[in-house]
Protein backbone atom coordinates (compact mmCIF):
# COMPACT_ATOMS: atom_id res chain seq x y z
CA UNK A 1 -59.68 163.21 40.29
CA UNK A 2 -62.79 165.29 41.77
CA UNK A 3 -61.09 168.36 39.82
CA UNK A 4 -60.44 166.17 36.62
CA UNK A 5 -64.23 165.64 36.63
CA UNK A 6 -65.38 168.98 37.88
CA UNK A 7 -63.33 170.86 35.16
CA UNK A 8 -64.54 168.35 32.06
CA UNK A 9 -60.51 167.12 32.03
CA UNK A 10 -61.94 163.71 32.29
CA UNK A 11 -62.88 162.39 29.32
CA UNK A 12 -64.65 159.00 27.76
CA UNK A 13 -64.03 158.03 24.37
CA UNK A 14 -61.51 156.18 21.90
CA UNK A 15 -58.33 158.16 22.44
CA UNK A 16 -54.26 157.93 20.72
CA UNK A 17 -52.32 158.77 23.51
CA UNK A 18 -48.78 160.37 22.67
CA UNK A 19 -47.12 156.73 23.38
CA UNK A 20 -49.11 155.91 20.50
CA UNK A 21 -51.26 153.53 22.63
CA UNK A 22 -55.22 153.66 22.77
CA UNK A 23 -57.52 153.98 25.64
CA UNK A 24 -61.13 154.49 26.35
CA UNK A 25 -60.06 157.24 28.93
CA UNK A 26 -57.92 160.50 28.45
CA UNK A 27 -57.15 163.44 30.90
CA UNK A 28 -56.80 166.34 29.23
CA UNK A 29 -54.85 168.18 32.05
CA UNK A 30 -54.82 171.81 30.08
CA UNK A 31 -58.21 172.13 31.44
CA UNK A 32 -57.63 171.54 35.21
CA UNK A 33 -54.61 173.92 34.77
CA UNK A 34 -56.12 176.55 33.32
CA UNK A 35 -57.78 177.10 36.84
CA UNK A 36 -54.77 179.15 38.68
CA UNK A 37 -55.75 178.07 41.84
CA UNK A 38 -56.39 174.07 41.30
CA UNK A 39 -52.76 174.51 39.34
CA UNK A 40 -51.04 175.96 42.44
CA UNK A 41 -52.73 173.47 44.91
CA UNK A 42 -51.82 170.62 42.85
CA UNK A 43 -48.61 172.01 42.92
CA UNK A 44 -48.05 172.55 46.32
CA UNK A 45 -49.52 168.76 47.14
CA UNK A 46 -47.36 167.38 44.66
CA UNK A 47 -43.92 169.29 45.84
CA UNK A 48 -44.90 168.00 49.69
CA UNK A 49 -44.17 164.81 48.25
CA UNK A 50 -40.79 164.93 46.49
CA UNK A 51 -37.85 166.05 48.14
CA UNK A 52 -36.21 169.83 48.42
CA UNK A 53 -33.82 169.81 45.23
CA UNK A 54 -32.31 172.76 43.37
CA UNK A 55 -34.24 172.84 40.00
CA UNK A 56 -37.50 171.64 39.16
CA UNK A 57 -37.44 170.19 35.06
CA UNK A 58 -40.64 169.51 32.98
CA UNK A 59 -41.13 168.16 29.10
CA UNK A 60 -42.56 171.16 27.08
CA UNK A 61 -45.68 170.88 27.14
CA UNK A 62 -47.67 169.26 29.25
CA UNK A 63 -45.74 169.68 32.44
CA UNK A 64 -44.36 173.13 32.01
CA UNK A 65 -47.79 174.18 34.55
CA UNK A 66 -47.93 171.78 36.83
CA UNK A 67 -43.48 171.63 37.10
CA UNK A 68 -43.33 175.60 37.47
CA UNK A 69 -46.10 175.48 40.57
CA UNK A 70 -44.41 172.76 42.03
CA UNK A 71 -40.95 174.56 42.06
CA UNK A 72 -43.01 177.46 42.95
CA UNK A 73 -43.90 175.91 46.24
CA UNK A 74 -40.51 174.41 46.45
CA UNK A 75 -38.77 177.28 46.10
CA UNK A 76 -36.13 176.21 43.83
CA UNK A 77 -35.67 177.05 39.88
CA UNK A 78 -37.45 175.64 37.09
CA UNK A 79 -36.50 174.52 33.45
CA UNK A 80 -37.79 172.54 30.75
CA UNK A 81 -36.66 170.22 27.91
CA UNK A 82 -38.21 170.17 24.44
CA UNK A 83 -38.04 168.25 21.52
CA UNK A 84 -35.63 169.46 18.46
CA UNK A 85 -36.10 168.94 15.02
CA UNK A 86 -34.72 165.68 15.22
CA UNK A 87 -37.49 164.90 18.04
CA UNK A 88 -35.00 164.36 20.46
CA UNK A 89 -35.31 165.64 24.04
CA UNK A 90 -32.92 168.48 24.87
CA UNK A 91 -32.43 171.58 26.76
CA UNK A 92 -32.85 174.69 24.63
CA UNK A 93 -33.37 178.39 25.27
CA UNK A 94 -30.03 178.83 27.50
CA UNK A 95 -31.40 176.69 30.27
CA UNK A 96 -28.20 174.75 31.31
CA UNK A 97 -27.42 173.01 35.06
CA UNK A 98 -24.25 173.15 37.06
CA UNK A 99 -22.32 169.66 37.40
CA UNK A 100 -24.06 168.19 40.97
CA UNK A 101 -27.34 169.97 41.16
CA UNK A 102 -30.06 168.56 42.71
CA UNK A 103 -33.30 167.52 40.30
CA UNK A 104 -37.00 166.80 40.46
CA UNK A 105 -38.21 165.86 36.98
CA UNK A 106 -42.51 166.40 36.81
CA UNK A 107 -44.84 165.75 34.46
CA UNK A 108 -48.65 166.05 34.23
CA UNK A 109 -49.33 162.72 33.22
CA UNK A 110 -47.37 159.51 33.07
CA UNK A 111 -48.48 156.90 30.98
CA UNK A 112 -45.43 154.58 29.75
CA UNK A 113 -43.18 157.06 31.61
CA UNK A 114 -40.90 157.54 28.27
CA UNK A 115 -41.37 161.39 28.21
CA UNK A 116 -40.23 161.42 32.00
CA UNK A 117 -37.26 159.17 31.43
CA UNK A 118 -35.72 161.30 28.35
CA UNK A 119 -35.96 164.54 31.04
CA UNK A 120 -33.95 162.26 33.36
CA UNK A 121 -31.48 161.53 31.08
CA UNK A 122 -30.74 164.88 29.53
CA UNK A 123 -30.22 165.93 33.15
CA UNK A 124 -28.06 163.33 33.96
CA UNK A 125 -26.22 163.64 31.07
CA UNK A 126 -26.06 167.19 31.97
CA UNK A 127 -24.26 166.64 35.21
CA UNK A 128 -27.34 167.33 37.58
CA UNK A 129 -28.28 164.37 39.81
CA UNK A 130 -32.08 163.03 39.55
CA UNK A 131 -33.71 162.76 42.73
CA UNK A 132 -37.23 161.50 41.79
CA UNK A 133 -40.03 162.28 39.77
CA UNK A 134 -43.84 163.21 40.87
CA UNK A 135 -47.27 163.52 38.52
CA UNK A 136 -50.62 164.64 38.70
CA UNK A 137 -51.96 161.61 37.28
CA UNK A 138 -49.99 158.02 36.61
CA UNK A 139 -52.07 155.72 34.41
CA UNK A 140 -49.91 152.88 34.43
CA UNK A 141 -51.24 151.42 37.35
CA UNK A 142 -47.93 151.93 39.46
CA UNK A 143 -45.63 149.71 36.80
CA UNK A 144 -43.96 152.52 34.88
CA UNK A 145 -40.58 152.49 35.90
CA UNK A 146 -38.12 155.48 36.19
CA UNK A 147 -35.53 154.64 37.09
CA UNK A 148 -36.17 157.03 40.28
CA UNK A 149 -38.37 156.92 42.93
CA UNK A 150 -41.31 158.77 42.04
CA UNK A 151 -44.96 159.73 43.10
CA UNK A 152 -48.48 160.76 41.69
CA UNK A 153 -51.51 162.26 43.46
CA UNK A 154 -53.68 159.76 41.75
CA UNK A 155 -52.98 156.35 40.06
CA UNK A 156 -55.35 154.79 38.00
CA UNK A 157 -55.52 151.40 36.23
CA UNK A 158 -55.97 152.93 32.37
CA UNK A 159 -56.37 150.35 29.72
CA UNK A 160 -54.40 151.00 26.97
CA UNK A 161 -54.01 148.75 24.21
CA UNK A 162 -51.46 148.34 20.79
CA UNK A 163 -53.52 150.28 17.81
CA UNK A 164 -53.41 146.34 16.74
CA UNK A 165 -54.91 145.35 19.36
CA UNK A 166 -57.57 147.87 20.27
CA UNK A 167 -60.95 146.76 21.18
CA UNK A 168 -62.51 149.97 19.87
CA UNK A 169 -60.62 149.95 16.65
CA UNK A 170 -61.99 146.57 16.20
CA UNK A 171 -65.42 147.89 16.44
CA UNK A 172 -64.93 150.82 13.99
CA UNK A 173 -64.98 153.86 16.57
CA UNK A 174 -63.39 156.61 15.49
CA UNK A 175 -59.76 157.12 17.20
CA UNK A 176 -59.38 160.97 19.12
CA UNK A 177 -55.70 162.48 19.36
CA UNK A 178 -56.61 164.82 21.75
CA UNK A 179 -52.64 165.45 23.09
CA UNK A 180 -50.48 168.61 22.91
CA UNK A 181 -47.99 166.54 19.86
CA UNK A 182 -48.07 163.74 17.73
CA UNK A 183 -48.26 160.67 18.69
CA UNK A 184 -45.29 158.14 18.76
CA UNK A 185 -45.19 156.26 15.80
CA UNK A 186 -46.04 152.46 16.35
């Protein structure tokens, strides 16, 4: 968190998250990665706590830094799934995985975990076998299941509320989608 803060990552305000879901706190992890040499630490603390696999997988975009420095330091191969037209999660640009490989998934930040858990399953579906997943930053508190074991350097107990039910809404603060896509519709 010290880099979050040092790097102005860490940010105050009335925020849309990408699950669609509002909070009063964002981390805007672009701008502790942009640092080469906070990314590679991160990613070498992050890989010394997932196990040794044979491909590293990220979702385009905010884990394509933090998933290529952490099979950097794992020495292993790294891919990453994107969204198509349809907005479905899929493997594109020739990256394909051999029936019985080994996989981490990472992400910057988790949050609901749905971004995570649609890398999982176009592994799986893929053949490869999921071994866990690993964050910078998991702001659900330790409740967002995987379906994996999984880690974070840092967990944090984010509010986040419905749209409907935001506190900050209610008193007419104007809502920030600060995020690398569009929000999820609700």
């Amino acid at each position: 968190m010290d880099a979050f803060r040092e790097t102005g990552a860490y940010l105050k305000g009335h925020f849309q998250l990408t699950s669609g879901l509002h909070s009063s706190e964002y981390l805007q992890c672009a701008l502790v990665l942009q640092h080469p040499q906070i990314a590679e630490r991160l990613g070498r603390e992050l890989a010394a706590h997932v196990p040794a696999c044979d491909v590293v997988a990220s979702p385009a975009l905010g884990g394509l830094i933090i998933g290529h420095e952490v099979a950097r330091a794992l020495g292993c191969r790294f891919i990453f799934t994107e969204r198509d037209a349809n907005r479905k999660m899929s493997l594109r640009r020739g990256f394909d995985l051999r029936r019985g490989e080994t996989a981490v998934v990472i992400e910057d930040v988790v949050t609901t975990g749905g971004s995570t858990r649609e890398v999982i399953e176009v592994l799986q579906a893929a053949g490869a076998r999921v071994l866990a997943a690993g964050s910078i930053i998991d702001r659900s508190g330790g409740r967002a299941d995987l379906g994996v074991p999984r880690v974070a350097l840092a967990t944090l107990e984010a509010a986040a509320w419905e749209p409907g039910e935001c506190p900050l809404c209610k008193q007419g603060i104007p809502v920030e989608k600060p995020g690398s896509r569009p929000a999820e519709p609700k």
